[in-house]
Protein backbone atom coordinates (compact mmCIF):
# COMPACT_ATOMS: atom_id res chain seq x y z
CA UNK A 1 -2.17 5.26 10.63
CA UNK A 2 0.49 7.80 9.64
CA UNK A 3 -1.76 10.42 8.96
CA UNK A 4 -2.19 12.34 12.33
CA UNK A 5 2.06 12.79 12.63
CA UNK A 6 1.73 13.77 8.77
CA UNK A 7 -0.85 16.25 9.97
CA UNK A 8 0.95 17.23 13.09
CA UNK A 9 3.93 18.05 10.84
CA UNK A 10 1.95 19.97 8.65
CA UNK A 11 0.28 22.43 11.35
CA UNK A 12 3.74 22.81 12.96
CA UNK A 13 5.09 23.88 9.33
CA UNK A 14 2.31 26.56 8.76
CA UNK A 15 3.66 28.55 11.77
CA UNK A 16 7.80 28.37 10.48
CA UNK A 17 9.25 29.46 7.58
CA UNK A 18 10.23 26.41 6.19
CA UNK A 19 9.55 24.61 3.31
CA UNK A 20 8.30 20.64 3.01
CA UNK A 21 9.05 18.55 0.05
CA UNK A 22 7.30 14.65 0.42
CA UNK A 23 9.08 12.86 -1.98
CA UNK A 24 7.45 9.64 -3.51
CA UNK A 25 10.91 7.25 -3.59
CA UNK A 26 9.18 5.19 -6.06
CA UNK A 27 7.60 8.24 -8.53
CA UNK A 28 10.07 11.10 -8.07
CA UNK A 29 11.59 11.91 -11.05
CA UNK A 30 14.78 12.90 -9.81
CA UNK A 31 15.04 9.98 -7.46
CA UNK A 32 14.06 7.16 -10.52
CA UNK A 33 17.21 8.76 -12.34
CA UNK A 34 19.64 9.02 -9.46
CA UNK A 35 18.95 6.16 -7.25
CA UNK A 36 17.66 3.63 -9.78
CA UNK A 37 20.35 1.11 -8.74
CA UNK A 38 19.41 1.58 -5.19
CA UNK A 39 16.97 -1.32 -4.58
CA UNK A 40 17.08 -1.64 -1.02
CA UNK A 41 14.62 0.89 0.60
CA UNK A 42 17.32 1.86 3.74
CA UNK A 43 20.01 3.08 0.86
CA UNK A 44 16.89 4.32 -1.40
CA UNK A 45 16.02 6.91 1.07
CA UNK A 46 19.77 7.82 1.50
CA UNK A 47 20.08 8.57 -2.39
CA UNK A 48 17.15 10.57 -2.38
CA UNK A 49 18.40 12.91 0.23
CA UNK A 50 21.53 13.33 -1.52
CA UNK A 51 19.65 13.76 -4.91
CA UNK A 52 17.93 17.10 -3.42
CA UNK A 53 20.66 18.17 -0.25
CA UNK A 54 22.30 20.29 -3.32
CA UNK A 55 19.01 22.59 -3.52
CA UNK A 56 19.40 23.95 -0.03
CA UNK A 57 21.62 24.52 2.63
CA UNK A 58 19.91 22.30 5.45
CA UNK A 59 18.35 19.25 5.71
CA UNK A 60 15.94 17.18 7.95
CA UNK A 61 14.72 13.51 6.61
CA UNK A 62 11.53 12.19 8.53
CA UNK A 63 9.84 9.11 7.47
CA UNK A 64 6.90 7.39 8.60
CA UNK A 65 8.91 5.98 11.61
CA UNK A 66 10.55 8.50 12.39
């Protein structure tokens, strides 16, 4: 029931120049090595964000509630 703000998201994105990375916090590579000890899904999505904040220079987190 996500799917129409996940679209929403999308169309908006088409029109800026920005780019959208949807992480999988259970699959993602980079989160599995940095934020294995992270169990608790709240602190999970924290690591993540710190695992990829050094690729860029801004950063927005949305999540499904958000």
């Amino acid at each position: 029931h996500y799917r129409v703000a996940q679209q929403s998201l999308e169309c908006y994105l088409k029109g800026v120049n920005y780019t959208v990375m949807m992480i999988d916090l259970n699959e993602d590579a980079r989160v599995k090595e940095k934020c294995s000890k992270n169990q608790q899904l709240y602190f999970k999505k924290h690591c993540a964000a710190s695992a990829y904040l050094p690729d860029t220079d801004w950063m927005l987190v949305l999540d499904a509630d958000t």
